[in-house]
N, C-alpha and C. Protein backbone atom coordinates (compact mmCIF):
# COMPACT_ATOMS: atom_id res chain seq x y z
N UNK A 1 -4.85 2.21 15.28
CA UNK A 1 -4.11 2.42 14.04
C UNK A 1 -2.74 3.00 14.40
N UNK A 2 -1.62 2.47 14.23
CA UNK A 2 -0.07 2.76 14.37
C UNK A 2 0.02 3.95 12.98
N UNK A 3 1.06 4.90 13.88
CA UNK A 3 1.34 6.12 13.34
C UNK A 3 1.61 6.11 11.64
N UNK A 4 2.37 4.55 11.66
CA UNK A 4 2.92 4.69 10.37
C UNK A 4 1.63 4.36 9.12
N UNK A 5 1.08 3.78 9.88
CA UNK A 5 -0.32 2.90 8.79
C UNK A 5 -1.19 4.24 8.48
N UNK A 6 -1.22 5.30 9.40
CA UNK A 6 -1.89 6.55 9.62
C UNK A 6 -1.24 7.21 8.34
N UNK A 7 0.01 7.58 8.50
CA UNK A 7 0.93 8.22 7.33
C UNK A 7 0.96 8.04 6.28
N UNK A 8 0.92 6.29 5.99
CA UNK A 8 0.44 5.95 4.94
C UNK A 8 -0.88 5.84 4.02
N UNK A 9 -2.12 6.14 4.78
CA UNK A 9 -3.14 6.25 4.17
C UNK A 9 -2.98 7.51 3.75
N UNK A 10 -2.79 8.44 4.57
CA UNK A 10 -2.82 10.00 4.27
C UNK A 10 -2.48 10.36 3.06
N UNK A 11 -1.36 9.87 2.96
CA UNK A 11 -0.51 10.69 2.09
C UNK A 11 -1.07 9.39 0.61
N UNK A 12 -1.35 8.45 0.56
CA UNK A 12 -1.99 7.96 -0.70
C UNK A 12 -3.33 8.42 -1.11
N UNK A 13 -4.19 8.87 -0.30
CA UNK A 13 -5.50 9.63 -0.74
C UNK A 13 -5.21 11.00 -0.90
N UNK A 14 -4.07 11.62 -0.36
CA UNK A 14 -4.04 12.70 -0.57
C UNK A 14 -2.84 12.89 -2.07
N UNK A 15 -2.97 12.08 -2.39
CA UNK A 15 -2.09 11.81 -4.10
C UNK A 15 -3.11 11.11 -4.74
N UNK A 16 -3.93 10.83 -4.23
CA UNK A 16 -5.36 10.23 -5.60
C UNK A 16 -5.32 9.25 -5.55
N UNK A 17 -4.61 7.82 -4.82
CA UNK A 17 -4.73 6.94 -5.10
C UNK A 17 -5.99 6.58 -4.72
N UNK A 18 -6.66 5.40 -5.37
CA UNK A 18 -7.78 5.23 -5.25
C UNK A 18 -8.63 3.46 -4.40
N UNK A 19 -9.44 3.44 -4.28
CA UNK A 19 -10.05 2.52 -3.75
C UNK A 19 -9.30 1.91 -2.69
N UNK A 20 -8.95 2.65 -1.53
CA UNK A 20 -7.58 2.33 -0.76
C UNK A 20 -8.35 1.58 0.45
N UNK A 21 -7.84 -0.02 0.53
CA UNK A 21 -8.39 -0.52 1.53
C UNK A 21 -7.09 -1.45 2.58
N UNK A 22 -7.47 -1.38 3.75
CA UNK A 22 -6.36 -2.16 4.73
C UNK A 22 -6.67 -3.41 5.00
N UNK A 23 -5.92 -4.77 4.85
CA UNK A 23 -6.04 -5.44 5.46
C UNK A 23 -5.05 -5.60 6.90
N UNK A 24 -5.63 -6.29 7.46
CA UNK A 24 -5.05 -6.30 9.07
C UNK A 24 -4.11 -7.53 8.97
N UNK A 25 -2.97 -7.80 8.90
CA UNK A 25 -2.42 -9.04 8.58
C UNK A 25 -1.84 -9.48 9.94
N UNK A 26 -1.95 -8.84 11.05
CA UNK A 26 -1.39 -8.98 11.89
C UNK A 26 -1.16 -10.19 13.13
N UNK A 27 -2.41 -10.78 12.58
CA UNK A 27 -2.79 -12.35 13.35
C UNK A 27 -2.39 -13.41 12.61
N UNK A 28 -1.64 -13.35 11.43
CA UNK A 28 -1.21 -14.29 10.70
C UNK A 28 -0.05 -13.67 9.73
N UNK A 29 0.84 -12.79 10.04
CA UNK A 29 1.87 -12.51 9.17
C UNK A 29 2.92 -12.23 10.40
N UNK A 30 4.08 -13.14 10.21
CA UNK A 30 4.55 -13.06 11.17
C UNK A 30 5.58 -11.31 10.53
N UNK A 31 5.70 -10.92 9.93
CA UNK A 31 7.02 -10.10 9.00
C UNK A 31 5.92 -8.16 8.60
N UNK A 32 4.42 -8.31 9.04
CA UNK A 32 4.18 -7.16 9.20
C UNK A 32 3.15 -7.07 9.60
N UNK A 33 1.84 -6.03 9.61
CA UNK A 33 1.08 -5.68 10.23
C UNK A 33 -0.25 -4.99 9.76
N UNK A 34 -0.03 -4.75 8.51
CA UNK A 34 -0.75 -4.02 7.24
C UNK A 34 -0.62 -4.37 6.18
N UNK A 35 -1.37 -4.65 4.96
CA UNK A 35 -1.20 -4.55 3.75
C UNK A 35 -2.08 -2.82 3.81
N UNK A 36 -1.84 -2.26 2.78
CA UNK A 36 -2.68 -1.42 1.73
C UNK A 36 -2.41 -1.56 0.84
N UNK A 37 -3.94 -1.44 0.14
CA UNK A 37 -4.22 -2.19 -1.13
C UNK A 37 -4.61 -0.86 -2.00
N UNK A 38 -3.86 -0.12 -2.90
CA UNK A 38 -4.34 1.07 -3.51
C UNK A 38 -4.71 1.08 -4.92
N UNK A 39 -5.40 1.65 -5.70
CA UNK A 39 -5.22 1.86 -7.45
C UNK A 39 -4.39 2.85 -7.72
N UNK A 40 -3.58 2.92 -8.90
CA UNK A 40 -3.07 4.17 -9.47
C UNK A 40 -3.92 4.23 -10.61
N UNK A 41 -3.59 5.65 -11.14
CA UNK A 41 -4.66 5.59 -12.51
C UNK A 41 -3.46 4.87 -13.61
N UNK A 42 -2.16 4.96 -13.47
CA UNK A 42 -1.52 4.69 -14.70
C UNK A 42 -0.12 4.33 -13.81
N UNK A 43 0.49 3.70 -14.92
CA UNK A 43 1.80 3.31 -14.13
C UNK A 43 2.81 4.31 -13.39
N UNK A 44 2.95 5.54 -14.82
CA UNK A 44 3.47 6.83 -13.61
C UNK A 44 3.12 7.36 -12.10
N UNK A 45 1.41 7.57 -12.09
CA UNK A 45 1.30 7.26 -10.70
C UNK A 45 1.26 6.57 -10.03
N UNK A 46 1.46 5.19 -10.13
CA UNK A 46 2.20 4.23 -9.19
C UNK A 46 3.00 4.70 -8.82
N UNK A 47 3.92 4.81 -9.57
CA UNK A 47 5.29 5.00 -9.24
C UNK A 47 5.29 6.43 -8.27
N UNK A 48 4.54 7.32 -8.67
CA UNK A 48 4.44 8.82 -7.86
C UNK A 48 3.93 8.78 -6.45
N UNK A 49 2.99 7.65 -6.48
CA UNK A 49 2.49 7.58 -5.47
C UNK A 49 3.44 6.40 -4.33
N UNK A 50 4.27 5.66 -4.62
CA UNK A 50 4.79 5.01 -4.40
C UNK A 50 6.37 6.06 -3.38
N UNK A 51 6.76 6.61 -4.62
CA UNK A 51 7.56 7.66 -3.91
C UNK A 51 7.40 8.15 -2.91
N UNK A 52 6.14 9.07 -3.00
CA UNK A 52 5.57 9.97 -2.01
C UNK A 52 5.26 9.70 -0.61
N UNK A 53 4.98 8.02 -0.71
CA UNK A 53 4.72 7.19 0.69
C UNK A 53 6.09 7.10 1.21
N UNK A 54 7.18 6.86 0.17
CA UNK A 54 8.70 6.73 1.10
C UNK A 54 9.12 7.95 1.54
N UNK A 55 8.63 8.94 0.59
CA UNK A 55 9.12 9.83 1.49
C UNK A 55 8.37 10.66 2.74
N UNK A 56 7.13 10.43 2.84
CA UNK A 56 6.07 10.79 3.98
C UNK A 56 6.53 10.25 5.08
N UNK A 57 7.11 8.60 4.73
CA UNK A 57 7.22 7.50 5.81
C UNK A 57 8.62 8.26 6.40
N UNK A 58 9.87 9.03 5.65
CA UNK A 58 10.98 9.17 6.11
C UNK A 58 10.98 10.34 6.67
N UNK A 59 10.14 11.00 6.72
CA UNK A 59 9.94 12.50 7.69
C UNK A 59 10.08 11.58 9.17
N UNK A 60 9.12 10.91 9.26
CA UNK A 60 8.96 10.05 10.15
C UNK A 60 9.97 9.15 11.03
N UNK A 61 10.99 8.68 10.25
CA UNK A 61 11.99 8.16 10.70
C UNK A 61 11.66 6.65 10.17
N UNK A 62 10.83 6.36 9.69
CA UNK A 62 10.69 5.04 9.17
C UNK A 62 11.46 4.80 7.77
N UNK A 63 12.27 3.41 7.86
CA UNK A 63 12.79 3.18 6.75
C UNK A 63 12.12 2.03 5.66
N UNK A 64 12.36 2.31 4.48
CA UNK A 64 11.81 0.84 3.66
C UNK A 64 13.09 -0.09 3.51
N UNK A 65 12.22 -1.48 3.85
CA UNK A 65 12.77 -2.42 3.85
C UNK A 65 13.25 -3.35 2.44
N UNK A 66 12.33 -2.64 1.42
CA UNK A 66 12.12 -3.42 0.09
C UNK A 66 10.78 -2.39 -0.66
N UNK A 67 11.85 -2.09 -1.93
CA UNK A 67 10.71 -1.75 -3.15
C UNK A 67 10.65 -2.35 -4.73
N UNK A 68 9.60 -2.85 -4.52
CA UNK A 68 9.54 -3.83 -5.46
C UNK A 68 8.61 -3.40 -7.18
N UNK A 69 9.18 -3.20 -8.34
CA UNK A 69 8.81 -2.81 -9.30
C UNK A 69 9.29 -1.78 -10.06
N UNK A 70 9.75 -1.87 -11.05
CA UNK A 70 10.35 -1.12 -12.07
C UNK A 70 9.70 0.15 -12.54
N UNK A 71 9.89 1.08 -13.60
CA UNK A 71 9.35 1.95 -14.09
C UNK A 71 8.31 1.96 -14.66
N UNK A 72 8.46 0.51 -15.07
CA UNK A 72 7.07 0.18 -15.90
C UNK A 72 5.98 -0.58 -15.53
N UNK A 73 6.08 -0.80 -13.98
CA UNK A 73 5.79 -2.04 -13.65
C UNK A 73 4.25 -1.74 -13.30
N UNK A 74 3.15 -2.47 -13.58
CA UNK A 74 1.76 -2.15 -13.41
C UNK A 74 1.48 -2.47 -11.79
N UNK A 75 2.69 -2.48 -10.49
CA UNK A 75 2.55 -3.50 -9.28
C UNK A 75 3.95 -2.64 -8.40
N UNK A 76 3.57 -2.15 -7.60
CA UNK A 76 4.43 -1.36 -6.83
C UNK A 76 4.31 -1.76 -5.15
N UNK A 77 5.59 -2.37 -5.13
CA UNK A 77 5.08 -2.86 -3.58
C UNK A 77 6.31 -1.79 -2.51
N UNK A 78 5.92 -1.19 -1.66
CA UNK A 78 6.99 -0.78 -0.80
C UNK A 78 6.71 -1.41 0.65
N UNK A 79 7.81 -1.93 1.35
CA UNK A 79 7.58 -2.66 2.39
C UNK A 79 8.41 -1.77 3.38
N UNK A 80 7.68 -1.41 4.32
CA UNK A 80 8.08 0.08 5.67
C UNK A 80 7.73 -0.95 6.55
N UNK A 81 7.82 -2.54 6.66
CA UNK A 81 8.26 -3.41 8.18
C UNK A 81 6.66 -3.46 8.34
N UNK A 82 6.24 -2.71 9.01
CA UNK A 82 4.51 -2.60 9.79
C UNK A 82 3.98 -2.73 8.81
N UNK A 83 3.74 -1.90 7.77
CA UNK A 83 3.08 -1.86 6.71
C UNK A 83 3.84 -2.20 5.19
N UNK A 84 3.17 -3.13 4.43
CA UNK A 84 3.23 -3.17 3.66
C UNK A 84 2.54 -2.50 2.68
N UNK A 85 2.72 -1.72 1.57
CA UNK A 85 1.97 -0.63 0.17
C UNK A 85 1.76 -1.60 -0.62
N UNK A 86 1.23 -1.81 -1.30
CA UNK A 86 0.86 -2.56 -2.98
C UNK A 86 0.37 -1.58 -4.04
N UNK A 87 0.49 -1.11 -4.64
CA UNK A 87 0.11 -0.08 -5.41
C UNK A 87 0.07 -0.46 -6.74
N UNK A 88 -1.63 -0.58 -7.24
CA UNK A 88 -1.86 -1.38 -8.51
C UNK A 88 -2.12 -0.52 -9.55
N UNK A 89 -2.50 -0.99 -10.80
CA UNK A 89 -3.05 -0.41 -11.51
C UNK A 89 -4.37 -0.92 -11.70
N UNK A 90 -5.38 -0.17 -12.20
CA UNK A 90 -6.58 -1.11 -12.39
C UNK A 90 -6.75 -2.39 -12.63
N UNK A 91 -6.32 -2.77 -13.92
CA UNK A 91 -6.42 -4.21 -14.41
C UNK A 91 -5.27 -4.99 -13.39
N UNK A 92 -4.13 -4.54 -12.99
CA UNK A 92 -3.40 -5.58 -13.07
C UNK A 92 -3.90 -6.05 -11.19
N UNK A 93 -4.41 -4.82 -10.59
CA UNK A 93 -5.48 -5.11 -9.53
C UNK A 93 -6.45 -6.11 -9.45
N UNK A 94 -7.57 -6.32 -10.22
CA UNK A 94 -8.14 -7.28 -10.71
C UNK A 94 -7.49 -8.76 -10.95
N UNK A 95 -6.58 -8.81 -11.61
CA UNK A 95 -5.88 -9.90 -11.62
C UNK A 95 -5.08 -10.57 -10.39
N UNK A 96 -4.65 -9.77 -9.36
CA UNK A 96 -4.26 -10.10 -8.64
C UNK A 96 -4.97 -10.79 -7.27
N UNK A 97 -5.63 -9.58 -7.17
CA UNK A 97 -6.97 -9.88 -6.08
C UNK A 97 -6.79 -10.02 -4.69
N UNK A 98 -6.09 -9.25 -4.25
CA UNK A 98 -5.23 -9.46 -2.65
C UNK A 98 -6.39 -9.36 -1.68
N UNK A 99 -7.09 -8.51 -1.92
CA UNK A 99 -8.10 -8.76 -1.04
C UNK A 99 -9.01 -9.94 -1.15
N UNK A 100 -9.17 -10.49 -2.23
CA UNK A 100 -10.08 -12.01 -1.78
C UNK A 100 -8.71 -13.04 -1.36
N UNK A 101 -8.02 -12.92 -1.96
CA UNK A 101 -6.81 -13.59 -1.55
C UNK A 101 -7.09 -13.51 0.37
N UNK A 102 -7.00 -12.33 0.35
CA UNK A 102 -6.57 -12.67 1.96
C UNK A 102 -8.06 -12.01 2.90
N UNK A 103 -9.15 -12.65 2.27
CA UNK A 103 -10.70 -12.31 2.58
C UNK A 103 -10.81 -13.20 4.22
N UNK A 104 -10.44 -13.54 4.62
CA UNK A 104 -10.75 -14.19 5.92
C UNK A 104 -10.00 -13.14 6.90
N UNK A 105 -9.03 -12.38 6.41
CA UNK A 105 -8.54 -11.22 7.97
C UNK A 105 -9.55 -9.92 7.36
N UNK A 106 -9.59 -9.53 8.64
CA UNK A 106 -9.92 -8.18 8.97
C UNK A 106 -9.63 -6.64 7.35
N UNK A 107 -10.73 -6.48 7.31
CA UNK A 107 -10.37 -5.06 6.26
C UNK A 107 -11.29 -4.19 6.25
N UNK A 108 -10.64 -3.02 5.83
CA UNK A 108 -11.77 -1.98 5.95
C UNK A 108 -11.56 -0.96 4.90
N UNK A 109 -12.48 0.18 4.32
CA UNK A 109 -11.75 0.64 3.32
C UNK A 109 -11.42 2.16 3.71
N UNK A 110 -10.71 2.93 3.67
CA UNK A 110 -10.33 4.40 3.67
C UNK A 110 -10.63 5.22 2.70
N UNK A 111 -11.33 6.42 3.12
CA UNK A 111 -11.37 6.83 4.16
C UNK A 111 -12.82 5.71 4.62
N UNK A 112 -12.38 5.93 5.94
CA UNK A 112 -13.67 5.16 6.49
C UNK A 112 -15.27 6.12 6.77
């Protein structure tokens, strides 16, 4: 597990996000190395929790490459290069489905 994928679980369970699982994208994404796949309870904590990862990641020296979703947005993606964040809300989780989406790589869920 690379430092940054480490940082990033941490600091999303340790903000509540919920049902936090990794896929390994690393054998078939040429552009990163991680998804995490998290719940928020509500769109504010998306967004809180979303923050909190950029700024955990920038103690670090890691920069984001792309953050994707508005204030309101039920879908929070921050992209830190290695890892990619997705940060859902319940339903709009469900609808999306990244993990069956990408059910043939490697995943596991955190904490393990």
């Amino acid at each position: 597990m690379s430092e940054l994928l480490d940082t990033v679980l941490k600091t999303v369970d340790e903000k509540l996000g919920e049902d936090i699982v990794v896929i390994d994208m690393s054998k078939v994404s040429p552009f990163t190395d991680y998804f995490v796949v998290a719940t928020a309870r509500n769109i504010r904590h998306a967004q809180s929790l979303a923050e909190a990862v950029e700024q955990e990641a920038a103690k670090y020296g890691y920069q984001v490459r792309l953050r994707e979703g508005e204030k309101d947005s039920t879908w929070v993606l921050v992209d830190l290069n290695e890892v990619i964040v997705h940060i859902f809300t319940a339903d709009t989780r469900k609808v999306y489905r990244l993990e069956a989406l990408w059910a043939d790589q490697p995943q596991y869920s955190y904490p393990r």
